[in-house]
N, C-alpha and C. Protein backbone atom coordinates (compact mmCIF):
# COMPACT_ATOMS: atom_id res chain seq x y z
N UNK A 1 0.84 -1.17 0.00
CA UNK A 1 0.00 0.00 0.00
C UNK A 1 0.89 1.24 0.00
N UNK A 2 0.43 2.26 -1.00
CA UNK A 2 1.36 3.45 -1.09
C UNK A 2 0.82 4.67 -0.26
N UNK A 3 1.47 5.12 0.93
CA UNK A 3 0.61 6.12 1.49
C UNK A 3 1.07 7.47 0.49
N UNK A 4 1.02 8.75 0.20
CA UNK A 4 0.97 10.01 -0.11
C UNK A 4 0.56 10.73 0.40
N UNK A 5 0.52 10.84 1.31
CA UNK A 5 -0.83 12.32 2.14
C UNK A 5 -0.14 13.53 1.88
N UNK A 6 -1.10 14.34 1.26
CA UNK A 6 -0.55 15.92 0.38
C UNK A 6 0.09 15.79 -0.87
N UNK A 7 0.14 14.55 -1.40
CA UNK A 7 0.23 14.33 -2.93
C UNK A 7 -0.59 15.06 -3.65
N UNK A 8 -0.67 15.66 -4.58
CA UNK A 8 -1.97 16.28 -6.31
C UNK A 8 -2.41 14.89 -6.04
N UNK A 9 -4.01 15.23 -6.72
CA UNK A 9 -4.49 14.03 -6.51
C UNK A 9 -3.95 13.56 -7.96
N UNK A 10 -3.61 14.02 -9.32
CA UNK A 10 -2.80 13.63 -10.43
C UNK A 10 -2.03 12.89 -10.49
N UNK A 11 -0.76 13.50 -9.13
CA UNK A 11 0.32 12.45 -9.16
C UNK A 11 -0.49 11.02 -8.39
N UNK A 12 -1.26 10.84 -7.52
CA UNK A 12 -1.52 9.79 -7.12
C UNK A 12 -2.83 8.82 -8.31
N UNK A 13 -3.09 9.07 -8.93
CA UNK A 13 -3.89 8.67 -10.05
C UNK A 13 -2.63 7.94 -10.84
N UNK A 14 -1.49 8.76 -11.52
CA UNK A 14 -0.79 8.26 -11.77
C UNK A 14 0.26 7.24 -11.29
N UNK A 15 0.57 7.09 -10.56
CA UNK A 15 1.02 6.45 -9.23
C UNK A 15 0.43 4.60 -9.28
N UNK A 16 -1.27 4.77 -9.02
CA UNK A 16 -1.61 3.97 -9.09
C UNK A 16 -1.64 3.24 -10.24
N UNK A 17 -2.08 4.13 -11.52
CA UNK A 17 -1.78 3.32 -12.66
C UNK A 17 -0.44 3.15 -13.08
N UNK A 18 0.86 3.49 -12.65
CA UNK A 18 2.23 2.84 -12.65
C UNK A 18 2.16 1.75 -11.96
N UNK A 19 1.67 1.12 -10.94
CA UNK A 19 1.61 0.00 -9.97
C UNK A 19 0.17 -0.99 -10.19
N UNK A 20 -0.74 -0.14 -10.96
CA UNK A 20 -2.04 -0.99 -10.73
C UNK A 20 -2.74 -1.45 -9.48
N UNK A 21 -3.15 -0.39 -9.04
CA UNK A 21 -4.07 -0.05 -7.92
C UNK A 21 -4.86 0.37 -7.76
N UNK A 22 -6.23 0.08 -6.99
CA UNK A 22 -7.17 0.94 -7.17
C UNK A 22 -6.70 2.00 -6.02
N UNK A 23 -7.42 3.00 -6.07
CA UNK A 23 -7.22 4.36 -5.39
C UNK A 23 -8.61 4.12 -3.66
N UNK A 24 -8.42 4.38 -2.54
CA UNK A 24 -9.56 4.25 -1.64
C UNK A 24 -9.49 5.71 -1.10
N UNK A 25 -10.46 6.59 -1.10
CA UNK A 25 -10.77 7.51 -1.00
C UNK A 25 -12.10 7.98 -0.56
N UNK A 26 -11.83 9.06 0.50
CA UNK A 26 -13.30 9.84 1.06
C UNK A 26 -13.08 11.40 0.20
N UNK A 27 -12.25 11.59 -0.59
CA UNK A 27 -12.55 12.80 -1.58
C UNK A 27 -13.23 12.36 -2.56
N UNK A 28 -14.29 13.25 -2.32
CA UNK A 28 -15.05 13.18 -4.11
C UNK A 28 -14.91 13.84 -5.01
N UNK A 29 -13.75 14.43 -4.93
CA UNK A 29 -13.16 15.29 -6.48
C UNK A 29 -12.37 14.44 -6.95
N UNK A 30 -11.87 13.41 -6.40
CA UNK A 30 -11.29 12.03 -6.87
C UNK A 30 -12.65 11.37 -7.82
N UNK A 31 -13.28 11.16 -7.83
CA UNK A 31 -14.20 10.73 -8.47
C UNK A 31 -14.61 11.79 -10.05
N UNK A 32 -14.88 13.04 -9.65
CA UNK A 32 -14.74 13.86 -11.14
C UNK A 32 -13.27 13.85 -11.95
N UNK A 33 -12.57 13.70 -11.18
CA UNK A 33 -10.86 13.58 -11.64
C UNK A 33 -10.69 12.38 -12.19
N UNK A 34 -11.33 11.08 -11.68
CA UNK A 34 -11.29 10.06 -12.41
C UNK A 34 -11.54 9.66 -13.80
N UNK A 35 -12.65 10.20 -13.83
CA UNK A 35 -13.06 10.15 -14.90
C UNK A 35 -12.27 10.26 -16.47
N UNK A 36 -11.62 11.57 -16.36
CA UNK A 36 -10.49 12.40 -17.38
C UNK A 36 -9.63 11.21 -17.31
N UNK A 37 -9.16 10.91 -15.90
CA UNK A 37 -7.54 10.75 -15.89
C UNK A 37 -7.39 8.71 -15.74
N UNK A 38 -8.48 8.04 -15.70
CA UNK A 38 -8.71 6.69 -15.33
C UNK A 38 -7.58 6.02 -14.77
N UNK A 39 -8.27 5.72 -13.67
CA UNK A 39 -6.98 5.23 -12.83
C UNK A 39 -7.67 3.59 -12.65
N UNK A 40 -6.98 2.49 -12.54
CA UNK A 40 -8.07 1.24 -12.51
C UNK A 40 -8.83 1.05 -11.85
N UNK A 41 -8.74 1.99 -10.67
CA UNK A 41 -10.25 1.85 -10.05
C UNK A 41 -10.35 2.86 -8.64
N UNK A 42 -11.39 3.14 -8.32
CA UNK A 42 -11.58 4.21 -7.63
C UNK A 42 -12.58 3.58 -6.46
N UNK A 43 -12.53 3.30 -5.33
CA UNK A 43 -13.69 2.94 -4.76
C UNK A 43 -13.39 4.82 -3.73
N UNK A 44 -15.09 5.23 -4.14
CA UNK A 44 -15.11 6.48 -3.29
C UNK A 44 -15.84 5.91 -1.68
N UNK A 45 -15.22 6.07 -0.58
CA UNK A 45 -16.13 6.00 0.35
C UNK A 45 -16.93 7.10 0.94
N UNK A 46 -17.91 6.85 0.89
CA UNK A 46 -19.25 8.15 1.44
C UNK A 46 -20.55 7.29 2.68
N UNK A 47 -19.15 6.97 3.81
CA UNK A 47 -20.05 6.83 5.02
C UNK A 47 -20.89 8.17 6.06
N UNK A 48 -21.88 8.28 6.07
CA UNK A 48 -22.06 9.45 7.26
C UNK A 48 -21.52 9.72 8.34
N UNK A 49 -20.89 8.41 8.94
CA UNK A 49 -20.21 8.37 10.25
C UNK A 49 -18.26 7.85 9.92
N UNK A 50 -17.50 9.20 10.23
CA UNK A 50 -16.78 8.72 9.19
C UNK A 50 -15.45 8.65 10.73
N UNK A 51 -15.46 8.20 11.68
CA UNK A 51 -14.90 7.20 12.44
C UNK A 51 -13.88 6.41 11.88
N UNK A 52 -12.92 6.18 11.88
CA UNK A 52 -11.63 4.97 11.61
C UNK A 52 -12.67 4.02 11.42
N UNK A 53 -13.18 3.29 12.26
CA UNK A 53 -14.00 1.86 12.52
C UNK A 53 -15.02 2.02 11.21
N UNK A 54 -15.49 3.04 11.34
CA UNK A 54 -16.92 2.99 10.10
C UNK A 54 -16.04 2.93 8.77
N UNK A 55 -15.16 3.60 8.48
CA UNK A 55 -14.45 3.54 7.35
C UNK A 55 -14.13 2.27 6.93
N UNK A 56 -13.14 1.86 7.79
CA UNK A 56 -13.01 0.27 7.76
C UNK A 56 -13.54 -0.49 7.43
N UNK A 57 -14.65 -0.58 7.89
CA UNK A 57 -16.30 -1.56 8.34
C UNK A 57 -16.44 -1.29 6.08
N UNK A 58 -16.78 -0.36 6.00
CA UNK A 58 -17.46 0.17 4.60
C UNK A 58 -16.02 -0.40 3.93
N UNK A 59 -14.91 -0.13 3.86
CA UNK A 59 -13.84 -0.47 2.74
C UNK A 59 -13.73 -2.44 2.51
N UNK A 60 -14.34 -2.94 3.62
CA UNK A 60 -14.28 -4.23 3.98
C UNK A 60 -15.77 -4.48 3.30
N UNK A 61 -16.39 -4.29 3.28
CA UNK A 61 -18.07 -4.45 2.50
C UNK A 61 -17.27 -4.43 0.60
N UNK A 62 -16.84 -3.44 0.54
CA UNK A 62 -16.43 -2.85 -1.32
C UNK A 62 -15.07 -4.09 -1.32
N UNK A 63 -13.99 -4.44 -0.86
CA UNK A 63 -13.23 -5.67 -1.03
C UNK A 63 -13.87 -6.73 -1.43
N UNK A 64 -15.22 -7.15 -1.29
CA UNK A 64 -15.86 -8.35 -0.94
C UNK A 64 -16.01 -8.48 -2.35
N UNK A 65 -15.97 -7.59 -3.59
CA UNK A 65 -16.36 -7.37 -5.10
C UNK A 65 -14.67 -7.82 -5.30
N UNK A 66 -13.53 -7.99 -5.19
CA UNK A 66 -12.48 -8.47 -5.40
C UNK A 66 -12.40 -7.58 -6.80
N UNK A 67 -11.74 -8.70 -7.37
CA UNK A 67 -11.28 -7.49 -8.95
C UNK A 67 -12.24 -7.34 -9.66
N UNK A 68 -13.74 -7.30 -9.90
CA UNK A 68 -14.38 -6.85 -9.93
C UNK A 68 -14.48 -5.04 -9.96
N UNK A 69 -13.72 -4.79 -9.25
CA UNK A 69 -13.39 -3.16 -8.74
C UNK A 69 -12.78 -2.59 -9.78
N UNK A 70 -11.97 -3.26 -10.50
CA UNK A 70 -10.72 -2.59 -11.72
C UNK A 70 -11.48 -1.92 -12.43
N UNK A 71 -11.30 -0.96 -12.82
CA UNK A 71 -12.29 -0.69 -14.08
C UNK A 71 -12.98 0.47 -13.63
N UNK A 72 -13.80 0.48 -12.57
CA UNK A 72 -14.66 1.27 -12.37
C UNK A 72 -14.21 2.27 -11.14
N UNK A 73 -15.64 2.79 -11.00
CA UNK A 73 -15.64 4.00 -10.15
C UNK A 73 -16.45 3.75 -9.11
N UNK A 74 -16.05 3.19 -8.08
CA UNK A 74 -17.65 2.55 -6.94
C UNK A 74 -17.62 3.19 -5.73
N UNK A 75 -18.89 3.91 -5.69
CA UNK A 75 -19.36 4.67 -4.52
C UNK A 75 -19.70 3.54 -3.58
N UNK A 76 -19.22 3.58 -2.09
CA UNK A 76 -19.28 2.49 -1.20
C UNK A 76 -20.16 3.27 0.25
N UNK A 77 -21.30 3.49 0.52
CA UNK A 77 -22.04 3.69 2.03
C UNK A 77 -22.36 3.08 3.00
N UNK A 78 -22.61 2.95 3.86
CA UNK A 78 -23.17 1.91 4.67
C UNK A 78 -24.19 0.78 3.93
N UNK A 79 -24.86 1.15 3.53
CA UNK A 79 -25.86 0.29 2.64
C UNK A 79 -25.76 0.04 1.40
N UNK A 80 -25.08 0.52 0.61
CA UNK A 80 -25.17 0.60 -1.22
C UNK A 80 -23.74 0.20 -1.27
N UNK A 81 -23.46 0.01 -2.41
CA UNK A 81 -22.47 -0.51 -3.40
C UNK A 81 -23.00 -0.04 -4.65
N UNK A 82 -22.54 0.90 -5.25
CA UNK A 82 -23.00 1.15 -6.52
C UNK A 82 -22.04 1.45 -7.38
């Protein structure tokens, strides 16, 4: 796992697609940025309760799709997977 904290979110888009990774993220300008710049995959998390534990809890629900994830852009909440 590559941490960056205060990376462009550019260089880390790129980053991931040098290594092939999806990106896990609570920014949602990562998600409009995706789009342009496709990175293999984006899971956005958008829990209400955004706690270490709840985060967790929700990134562990969106894993359960395995590589399934590549490719896309998946909004992950307490309840949805979309």
């Amino acid at each position: 796992m590559l941490e960056r904290r205060g990376a462009e979110d550019v260089e880390i888009i790129e980053i991931a697609r040098v290594y092939n990774k999806i990106i896990v993220t609570i920014d949602k300008d990562f998600g409009y940025l995706a789009v342009s710049q496709t990175p293999p995959g984006l899971i956005l998390l958008r829990p209400k309760d955004l706690r270490i534990p709840n985060r967790l809890k929700t990134i562990l629900r969106a894993l359960e799709l395995g590589e399934r994830l590549y490719g896309y852009i998946t909004v992950v909440t307490e309840t949805i997977i979309r």
